[in-house]
Protein backbone atom coordinates (compact mmCIF):
# COMPACT_ATOMS: atom_id res chain seq x y z
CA UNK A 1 73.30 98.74 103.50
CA UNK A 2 75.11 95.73 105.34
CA UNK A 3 78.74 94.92 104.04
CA UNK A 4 79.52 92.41 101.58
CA UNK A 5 83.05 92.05 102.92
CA UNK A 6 84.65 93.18 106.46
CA UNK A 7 88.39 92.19 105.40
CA UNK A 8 89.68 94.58 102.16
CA UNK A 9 92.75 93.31 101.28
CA UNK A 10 94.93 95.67 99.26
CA UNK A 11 98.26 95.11 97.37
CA UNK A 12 100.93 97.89 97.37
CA UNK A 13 102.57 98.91 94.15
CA UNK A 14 100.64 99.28 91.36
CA UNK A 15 97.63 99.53 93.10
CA UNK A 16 98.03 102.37 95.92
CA UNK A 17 101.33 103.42 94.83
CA UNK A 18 102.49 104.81 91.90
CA UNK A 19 105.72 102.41 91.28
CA UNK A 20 105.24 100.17 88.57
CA UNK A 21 107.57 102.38 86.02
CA UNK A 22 110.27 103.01 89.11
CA UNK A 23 110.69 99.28 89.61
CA UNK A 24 110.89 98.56 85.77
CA UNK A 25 113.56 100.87 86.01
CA UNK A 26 115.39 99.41 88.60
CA UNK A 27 115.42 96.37 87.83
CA UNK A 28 116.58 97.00 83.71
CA UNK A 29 119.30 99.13 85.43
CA UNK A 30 120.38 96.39 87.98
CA UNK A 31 120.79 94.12 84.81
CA UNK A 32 122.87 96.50 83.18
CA UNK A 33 125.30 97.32 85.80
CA UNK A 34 126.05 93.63 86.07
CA UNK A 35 126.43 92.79 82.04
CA UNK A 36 123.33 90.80 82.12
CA UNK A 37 120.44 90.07 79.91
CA UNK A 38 117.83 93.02 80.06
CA UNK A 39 114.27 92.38 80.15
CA UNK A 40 111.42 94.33 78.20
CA UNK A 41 109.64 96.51 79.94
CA UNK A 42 106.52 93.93 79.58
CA UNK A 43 108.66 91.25 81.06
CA UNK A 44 109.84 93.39 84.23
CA UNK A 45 106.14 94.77 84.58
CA UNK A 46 105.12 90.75 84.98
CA UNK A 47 107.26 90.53 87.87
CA UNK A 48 106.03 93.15 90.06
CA UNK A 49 104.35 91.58 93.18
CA UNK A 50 106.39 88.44 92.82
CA UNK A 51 109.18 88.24 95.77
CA UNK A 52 112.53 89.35 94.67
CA UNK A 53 114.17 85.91 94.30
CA UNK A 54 111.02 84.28 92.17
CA UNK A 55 111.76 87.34 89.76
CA UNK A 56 114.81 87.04 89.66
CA UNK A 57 114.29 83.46 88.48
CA UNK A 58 111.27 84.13 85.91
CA UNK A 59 113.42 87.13 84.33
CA UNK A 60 117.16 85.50 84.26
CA UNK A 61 116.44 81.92 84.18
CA UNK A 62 119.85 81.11 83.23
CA UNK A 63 121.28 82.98 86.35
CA UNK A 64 123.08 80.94 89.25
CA UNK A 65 120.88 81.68 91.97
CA UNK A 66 124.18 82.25 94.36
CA UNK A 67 124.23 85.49 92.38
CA UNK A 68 120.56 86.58 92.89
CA UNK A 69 121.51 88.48 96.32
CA UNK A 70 124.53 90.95 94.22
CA UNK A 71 121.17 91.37 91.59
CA UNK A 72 118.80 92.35 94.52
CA UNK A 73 121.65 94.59 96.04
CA UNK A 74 121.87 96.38 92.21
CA UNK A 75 118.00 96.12 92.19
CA UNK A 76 117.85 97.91 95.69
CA UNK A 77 120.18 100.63 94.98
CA UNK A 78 118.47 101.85 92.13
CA UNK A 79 114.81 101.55 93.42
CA UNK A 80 116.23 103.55 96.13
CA UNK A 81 117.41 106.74 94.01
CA UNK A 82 113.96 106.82 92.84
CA UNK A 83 111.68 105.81 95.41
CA UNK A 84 111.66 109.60 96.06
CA UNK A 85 110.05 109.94 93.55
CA UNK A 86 107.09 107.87 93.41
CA UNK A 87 103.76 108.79 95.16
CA UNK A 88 100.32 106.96 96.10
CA UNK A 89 97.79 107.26 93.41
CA UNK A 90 95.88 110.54 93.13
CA UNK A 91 92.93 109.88 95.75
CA UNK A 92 94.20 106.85 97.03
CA UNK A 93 95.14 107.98 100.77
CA UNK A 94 91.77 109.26 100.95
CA UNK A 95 89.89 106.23 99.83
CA UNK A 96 91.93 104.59 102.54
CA UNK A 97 91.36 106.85 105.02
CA UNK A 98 87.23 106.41 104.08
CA UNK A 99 87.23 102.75 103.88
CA UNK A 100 89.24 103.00 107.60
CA UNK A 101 86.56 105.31 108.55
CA UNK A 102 83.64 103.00 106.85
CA UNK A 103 84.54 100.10 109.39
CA UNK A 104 86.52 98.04 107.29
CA UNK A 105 89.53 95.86 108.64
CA UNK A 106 92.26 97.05 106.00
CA UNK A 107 95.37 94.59 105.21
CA UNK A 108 97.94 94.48 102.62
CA UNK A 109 99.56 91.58 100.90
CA UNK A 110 102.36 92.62 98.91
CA UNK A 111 105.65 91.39 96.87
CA UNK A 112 107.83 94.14 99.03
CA UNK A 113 110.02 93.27 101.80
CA UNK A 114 109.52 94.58 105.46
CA UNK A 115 111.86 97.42 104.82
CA UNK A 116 110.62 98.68 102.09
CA UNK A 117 106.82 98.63 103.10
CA UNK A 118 107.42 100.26 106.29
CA UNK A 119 109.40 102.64 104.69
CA UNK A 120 106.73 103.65 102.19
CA UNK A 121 103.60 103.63 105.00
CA UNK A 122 105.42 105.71 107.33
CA UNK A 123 106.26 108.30 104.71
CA UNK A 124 102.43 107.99 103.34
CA UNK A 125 101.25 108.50 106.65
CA UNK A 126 98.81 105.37 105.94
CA UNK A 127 100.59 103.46 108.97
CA UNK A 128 98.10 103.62 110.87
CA UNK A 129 95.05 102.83 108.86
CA UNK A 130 95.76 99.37 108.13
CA UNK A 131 95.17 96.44 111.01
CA UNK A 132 97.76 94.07 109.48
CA UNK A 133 100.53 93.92 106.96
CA UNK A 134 102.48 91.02 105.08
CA UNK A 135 105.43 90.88 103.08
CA UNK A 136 107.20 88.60 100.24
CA UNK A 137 109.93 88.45 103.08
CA UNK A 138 108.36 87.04 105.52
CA UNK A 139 106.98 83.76 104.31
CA UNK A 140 104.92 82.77 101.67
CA UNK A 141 104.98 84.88 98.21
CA UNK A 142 102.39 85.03 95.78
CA UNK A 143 100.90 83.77 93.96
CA UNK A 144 100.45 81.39 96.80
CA UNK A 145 97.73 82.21 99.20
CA UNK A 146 99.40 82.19 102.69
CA UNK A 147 99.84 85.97 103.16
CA UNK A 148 95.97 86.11 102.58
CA UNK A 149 95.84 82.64 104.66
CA UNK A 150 97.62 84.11 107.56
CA UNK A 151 96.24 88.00 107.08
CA UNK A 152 92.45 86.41 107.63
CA UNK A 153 93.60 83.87 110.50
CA UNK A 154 95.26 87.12 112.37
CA UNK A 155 92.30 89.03 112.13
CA UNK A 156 89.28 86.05 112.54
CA UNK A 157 87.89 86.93 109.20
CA UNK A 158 86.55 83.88 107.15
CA UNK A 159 87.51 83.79 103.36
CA UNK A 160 84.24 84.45 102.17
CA UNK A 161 84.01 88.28 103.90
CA UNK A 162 87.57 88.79 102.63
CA UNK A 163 88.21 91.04 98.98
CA UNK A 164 91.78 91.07 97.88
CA UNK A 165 92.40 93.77 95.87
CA UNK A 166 95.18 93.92 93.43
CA UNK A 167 96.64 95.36 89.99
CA UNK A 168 98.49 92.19 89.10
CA UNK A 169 97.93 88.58 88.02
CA UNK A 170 99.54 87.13 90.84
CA UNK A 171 97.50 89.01 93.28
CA UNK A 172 94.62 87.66 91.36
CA UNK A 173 96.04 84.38 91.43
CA UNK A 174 96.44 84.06 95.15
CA UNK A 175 93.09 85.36 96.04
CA UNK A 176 91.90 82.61 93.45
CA UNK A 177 94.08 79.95 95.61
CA UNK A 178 92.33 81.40 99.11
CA UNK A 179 89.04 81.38 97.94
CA UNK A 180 88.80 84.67 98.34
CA UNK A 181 87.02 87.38 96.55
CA UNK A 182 89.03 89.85 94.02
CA UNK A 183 88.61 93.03 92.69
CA UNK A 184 91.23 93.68 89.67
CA UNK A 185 92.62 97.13 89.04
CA UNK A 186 93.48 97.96 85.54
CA UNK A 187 95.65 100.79 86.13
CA UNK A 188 98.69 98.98 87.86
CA UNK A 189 101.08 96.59 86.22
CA UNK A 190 99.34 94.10 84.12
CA UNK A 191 96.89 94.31 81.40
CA UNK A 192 92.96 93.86 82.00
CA UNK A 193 93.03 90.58 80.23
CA UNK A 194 95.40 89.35 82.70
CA UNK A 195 93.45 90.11 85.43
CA UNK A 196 90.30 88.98 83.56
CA UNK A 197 91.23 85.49 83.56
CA UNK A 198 90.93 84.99 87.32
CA UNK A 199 87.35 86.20 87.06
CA UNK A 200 87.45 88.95 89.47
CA UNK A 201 83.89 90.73 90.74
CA UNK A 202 84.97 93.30 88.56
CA UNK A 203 88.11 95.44 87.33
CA UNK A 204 88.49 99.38 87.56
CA UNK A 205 90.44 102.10 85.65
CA UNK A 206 91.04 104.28 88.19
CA UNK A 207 91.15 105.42 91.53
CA UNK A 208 88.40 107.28 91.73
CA UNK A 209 86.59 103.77 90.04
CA UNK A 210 88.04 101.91 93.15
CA UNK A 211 86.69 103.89 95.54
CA UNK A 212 83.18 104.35 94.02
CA UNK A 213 82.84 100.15 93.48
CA UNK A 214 84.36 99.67 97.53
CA UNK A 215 81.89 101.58 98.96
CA UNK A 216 78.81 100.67 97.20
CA UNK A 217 79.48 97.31 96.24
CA UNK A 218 81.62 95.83 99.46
């Protein structure tokens, strides 16, 4: 069966990786060490994806932004002590490792900096099975669409054989913004209704739902 899409475009946390309650965490305890206000764990889940200083910004609006690096050092220290911790999804290095082996060009687009996404493909072992990579830190942030801009310009893939693939709002959001095609993943960080708004080709519970919908449907 020809492919819908040649360019699968995945986010990071919350979608392959298991993080959404470790970053939560780090950021309520960041707020704490520093006396400030502490968001709900429904407002810190709404930031996950964003870059680190247009968090910052949505969650302590009040904040002088000269103050937003001592926050991201907090932020970093305790994301740190549990990145350990976290893990890719149950079945999600091997629907990686099928798509790879399906003929897909794989990408991510994610709300991480360099650091931290290197850091987490080299100890998944998925380095290799992705063609390009782009980061909150090195440009554009979501929800606006240059990482998917600049992900299908690197690798000569139009918009309309691109899928971004994401468990947040603002990944749905950008894809919206490239004209691109998006497959929600209800699992992640934000509510189905969220992702339901941006009137993605459809939106999965799990894993195992991802995988089955990728290879028959892209």
């Amino acid at each position: 069966m020809p492919k819908r899409f040649d360019l699968l475009v995945f986010d990071w946390d919350g979608t392959l990786m298991d993080s959404a309650a470790a970053i939560v965490e780090a950021v309520q305890a960041a707020c704490r060490d520093l006396a400030l206000p502490v968001p709900t764990d429904d407002n810190a889940r709404f930031i996950i994806g964003m870059s680190l200083h247009d968090a910052l910004a949505h969650i302590l609006p009040e904040l002088d932004p000269a103050q937003h690096p001592l926050v991201a050092e907090r932020y970093r220290h305790h994301f740190l002590l549990r990145d350990s911790g976290t893990a890719l999804f149950p079945g999600a290095a091997e629907t990686i490792k099928e798509l790879h082996a399906a003929g897909f060009l794989l990408a991510i687009a994610t709300g991480k900096s360099r650091r931290g996404l290197d850091r987490a493909l080299e100890a998944t072992g998925l380095a290799g099975y992705f063609h390009a990579t782009r980061c909150a830190d090195e440009g554009f942030c979501k929800p606006h669409p240059g990482m998917l801009t600049e992900l299908m310009s690197l690798l000569g893939v139009a918009n309309d054989r691109t899928l971004m693939i994401g468990d947040t709002s603002h990944d749905m959001a950008m894809a919206q913004s490239a004209q691109v095609a998006r497959l929600g993943v209800a699992y992640g960080a934000h509510v189905r209704h969220a992702l339901l708004a941006y009137e993605p080709l459809a939106c999965v519970d799990a894993i195992a739902d991802l995988r089955a919908w990728l290879l028959t449907h892209a």
